[in-house]
PDB file of N, CA and C in Angstrom:
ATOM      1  N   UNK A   1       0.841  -1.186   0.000  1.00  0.00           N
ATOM      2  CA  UNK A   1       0.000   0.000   0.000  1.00  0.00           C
ATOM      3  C   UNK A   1       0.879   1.239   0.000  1.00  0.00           C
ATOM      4  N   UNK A   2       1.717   1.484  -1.164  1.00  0.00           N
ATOM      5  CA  UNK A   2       2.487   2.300  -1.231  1.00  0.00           C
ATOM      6  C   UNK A   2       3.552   3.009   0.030  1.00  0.00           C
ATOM      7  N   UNK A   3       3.603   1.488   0.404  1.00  0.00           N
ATOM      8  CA  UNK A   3       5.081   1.850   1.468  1.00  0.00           C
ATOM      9  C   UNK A   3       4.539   2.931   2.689  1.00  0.00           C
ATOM     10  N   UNK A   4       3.095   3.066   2.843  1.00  0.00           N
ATOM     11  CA  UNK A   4       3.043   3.732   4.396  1.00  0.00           C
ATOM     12  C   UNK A   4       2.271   2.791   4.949  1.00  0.00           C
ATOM     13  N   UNK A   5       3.278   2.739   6.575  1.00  0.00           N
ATOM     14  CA  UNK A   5       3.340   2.302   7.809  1.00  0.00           C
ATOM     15  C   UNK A   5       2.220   2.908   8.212  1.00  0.00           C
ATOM     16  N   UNK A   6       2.219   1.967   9.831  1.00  0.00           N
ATOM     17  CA  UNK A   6       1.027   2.802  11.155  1.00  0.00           C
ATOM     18  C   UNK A   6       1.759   4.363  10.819  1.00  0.00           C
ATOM     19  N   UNK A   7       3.338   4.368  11.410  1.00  0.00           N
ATOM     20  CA  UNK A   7       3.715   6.179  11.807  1.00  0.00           C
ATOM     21  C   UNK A   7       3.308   7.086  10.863  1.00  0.00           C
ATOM     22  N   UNK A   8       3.418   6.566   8.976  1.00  0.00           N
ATOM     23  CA  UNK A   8       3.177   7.457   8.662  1.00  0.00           C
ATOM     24  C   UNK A   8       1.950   8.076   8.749  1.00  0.00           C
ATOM     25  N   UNK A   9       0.824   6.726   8.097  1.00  0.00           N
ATOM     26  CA  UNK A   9      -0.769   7.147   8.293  1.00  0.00           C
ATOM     27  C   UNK A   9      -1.044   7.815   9.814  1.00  0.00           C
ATOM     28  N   UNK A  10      -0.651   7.916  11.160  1.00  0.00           N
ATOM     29  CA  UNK A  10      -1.118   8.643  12.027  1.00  0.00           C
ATOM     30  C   UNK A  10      -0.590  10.219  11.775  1.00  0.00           C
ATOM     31  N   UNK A  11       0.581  10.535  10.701  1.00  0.00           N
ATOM     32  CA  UNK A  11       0.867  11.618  11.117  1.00  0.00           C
ATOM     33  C   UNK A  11       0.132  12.521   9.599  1.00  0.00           C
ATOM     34  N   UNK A  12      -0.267  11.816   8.646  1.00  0.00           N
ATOM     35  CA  UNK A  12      -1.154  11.993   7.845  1.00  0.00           C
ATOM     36  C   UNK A  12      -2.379  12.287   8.720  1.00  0.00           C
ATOM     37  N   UNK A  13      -3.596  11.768   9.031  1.00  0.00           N
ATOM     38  CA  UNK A  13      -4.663  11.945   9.821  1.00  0.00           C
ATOM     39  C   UNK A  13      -4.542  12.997  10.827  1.00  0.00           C
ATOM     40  N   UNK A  14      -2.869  13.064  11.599  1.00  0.00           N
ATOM     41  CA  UNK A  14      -3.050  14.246  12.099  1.00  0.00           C
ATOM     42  C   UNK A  14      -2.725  15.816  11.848  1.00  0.00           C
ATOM     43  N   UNK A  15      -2.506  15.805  10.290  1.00  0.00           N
ATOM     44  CA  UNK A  15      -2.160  16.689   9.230  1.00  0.00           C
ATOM     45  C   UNK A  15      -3.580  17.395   9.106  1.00  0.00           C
ATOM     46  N   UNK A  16      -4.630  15.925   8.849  1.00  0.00           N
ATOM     47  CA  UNK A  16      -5.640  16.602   7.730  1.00  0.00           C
ATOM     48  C   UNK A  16      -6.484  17.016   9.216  1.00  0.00           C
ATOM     49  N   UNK A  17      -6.411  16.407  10.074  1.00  0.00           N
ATOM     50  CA  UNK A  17      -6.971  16.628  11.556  1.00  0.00           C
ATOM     51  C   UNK A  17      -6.803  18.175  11.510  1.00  0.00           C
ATOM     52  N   UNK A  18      -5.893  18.784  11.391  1.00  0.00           N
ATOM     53  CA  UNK A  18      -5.454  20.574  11.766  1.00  0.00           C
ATOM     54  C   UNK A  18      -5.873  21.308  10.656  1.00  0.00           C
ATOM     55  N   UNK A  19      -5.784  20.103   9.232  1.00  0.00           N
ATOM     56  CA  UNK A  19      -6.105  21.238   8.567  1.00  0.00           C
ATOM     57  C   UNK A  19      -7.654  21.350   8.080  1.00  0.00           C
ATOM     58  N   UNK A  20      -8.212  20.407   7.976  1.00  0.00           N
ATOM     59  CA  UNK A  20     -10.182  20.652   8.467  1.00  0.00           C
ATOM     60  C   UNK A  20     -10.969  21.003   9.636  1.00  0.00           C
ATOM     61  N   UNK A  21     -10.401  20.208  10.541  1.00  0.00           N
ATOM     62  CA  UNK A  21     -11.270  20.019  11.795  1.00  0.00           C
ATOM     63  C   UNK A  21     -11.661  19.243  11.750  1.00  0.00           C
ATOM     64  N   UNK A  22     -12.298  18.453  13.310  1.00  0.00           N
ATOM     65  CA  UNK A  22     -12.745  17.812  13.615  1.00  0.00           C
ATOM     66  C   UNK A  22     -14.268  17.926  13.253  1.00  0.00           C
ATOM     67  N   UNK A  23     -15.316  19.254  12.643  1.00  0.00           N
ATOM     68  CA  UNK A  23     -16.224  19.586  12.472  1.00  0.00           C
ATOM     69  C   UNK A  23     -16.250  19.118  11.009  1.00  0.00           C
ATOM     70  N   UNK A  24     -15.676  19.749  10.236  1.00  0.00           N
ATOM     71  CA  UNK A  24     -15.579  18.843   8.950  1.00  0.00           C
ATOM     72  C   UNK A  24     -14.917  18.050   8.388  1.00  0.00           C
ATOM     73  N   UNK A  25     -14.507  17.009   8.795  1.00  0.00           N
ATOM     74  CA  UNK A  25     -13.884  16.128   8.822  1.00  0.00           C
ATOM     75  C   UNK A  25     -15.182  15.090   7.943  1.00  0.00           C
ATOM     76  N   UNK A  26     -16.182  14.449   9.071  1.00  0.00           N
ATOM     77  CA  UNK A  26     -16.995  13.614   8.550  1.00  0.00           C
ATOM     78  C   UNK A  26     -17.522  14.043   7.622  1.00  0.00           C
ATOM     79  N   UNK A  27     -17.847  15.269   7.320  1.00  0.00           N
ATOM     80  CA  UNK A  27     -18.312  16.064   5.875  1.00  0.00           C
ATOM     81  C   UNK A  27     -17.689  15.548   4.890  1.00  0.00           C
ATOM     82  N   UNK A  28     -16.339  15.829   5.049  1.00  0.00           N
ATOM     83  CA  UNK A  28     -15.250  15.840   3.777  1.00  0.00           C
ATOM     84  C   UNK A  28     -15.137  14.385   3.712  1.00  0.00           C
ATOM     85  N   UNK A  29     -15.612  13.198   4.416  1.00  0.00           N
ATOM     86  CA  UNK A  29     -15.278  12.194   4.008  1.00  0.00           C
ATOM     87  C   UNK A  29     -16.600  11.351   3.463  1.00  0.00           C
ATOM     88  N   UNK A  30     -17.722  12.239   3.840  1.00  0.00           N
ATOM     89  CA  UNK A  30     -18.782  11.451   3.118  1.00  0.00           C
ATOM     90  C   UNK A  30     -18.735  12.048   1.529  1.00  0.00           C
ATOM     91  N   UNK A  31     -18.148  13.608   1.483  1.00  0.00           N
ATOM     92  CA  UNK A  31     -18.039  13.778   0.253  1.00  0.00           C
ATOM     93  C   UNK A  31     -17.144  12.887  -0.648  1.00  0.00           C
ATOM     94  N   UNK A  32     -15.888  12.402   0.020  1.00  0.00           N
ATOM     95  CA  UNK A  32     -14.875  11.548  -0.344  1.00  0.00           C
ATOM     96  C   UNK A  32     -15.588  10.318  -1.230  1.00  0.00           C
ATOM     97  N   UNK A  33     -16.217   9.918  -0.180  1.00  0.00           N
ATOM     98  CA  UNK A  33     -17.046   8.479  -0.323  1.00  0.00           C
ATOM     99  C   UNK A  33     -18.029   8.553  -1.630  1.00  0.00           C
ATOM    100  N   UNK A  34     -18.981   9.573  -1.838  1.00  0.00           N
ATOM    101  CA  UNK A  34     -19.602   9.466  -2.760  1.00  0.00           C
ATOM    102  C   UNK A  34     -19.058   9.722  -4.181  1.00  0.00           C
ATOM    103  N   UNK A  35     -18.143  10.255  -4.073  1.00  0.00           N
ATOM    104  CA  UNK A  35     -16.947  10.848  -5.213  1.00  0.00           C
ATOM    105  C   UNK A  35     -16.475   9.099  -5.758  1.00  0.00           C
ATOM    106  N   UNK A  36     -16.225   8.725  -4.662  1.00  0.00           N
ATOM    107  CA  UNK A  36     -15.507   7.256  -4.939  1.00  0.00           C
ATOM    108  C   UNK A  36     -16.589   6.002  -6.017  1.00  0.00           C
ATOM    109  N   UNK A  37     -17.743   6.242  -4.894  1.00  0.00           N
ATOM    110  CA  UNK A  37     -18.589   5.568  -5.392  1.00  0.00           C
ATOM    111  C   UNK A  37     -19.276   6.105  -7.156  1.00  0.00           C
ATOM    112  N   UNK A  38     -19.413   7.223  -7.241  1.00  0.00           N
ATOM    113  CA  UNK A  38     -19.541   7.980  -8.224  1.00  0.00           C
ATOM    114  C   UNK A  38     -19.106   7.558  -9.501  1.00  0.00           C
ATOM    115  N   UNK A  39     -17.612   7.743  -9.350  1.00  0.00           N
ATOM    116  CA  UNK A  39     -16.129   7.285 -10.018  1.00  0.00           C
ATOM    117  C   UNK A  39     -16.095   5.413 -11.010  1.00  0.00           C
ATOM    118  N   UNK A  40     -16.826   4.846  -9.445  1.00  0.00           N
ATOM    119  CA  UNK A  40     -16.692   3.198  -9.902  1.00  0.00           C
ATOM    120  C   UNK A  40     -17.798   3.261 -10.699  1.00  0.00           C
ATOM    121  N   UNK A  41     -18.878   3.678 -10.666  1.00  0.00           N
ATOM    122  CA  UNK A  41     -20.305   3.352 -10.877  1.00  0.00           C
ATOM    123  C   UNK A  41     -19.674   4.130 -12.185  1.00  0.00           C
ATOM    124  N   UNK A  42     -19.006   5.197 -12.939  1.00  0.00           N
ATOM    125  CA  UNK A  42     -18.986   5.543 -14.076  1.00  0.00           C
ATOM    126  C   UNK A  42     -18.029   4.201 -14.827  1.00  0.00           C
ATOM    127  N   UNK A  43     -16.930   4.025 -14.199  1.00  0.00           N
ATOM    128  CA  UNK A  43     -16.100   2.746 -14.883  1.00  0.00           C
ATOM    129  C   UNK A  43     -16.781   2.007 -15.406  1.00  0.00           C
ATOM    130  N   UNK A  44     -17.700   1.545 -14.449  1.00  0.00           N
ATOM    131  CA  UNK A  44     -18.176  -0.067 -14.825  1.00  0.00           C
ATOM    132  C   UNK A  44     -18.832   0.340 -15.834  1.00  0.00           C
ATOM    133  N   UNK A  45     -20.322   1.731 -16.286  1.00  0.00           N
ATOM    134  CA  UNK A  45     -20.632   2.088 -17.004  1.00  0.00           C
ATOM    135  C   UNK A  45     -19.978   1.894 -18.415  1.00  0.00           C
ATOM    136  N   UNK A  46     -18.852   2.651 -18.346  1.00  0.00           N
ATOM    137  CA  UNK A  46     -17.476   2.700 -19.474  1.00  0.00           C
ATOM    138  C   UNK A  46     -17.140   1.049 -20.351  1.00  0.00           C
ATOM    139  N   UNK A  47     -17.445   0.453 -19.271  1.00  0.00           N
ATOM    140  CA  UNK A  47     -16.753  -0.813 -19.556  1.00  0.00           C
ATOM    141  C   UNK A  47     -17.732  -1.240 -20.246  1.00  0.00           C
ATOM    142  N   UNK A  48     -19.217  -1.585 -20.080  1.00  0.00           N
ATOM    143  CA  UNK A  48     -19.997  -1.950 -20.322  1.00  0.00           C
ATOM    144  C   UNK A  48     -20.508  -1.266 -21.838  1.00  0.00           C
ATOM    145  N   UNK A  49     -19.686  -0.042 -21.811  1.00  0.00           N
ATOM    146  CA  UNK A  49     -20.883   0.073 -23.145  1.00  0.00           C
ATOM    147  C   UNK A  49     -19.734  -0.189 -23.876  1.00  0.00           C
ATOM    148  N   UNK A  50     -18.322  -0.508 -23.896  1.00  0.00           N
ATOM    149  CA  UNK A  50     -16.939  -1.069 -24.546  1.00  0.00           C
ATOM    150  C   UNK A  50     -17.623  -2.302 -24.866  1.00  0.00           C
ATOM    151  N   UNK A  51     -18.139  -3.355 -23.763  1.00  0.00           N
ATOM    152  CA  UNK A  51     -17.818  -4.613 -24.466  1.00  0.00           C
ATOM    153  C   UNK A  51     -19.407  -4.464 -25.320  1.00  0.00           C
ATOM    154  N   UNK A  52     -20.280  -3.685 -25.372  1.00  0.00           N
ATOM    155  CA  UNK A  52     -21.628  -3.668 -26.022  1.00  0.00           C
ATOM    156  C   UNK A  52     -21.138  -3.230 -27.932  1.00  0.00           C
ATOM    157  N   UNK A  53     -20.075  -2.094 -27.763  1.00  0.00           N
ATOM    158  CA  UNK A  53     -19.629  -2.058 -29.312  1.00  0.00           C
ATOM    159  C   UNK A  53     -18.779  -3.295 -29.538  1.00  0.00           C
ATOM    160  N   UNK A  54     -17.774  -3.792 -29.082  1.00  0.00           N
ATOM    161  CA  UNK A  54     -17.422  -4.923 -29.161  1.00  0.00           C
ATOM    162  C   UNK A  54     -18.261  -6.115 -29.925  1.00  0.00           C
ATOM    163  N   UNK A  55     -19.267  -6.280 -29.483  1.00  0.00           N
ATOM    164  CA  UNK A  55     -20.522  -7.218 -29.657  1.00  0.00           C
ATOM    165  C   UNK A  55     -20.690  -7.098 -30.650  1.00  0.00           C
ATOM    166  N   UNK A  56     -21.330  -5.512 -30.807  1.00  0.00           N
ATOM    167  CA  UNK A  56     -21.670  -5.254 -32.061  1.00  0.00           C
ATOM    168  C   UNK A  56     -20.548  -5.011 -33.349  1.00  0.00           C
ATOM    169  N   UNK A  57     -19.528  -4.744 -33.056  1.00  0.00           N
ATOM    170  CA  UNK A  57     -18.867  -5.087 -34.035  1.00  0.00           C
ATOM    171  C   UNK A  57     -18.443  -6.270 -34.761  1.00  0.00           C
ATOM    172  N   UNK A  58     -18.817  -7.111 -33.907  1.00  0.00           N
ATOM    173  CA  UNK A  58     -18.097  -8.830 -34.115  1.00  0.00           C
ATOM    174  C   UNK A  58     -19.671  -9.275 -35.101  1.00  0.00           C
ATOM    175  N   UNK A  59     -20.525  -8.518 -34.782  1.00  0.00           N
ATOM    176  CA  UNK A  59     -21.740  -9.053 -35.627  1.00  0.00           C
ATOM    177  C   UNK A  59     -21.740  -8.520 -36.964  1.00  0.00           C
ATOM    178  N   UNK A  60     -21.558  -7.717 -36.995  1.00  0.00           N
ATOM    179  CA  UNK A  60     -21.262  -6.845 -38.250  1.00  0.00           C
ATOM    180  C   UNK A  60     -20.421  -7.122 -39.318  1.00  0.00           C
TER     181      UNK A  60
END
């Protein structure tokens, strides 16, 4: 996982800790989250309409 340890990830968290707050913190990570989810849900989209020309090209 790209070479960070416990030390580094605590001193990360206590980076983003000072630089949001503890007030928006859970904000910024549900925004995180839906961004993520967002993101996959377009891939798979992507992929899907790839192997649909695919299809249709092989019929053609």
């Amino acid at each position: 996982m790209l070479g960070l340890g416990a030390p580094e990830l605590l001193i990360i968290l206590a980076v983003v800790l000072l630089l949001f707050g503890g007030t928006r913190l859970p904000k910024l990570a549900r925004s995180l989250g839906q961004a993520s989810k967002e993101f996959k849900a377009g891939v798979a989209d992507g992929t899907r309409d790839d192997d649909d020309a695919k299809k249709e090209a092989k019929t053609d």
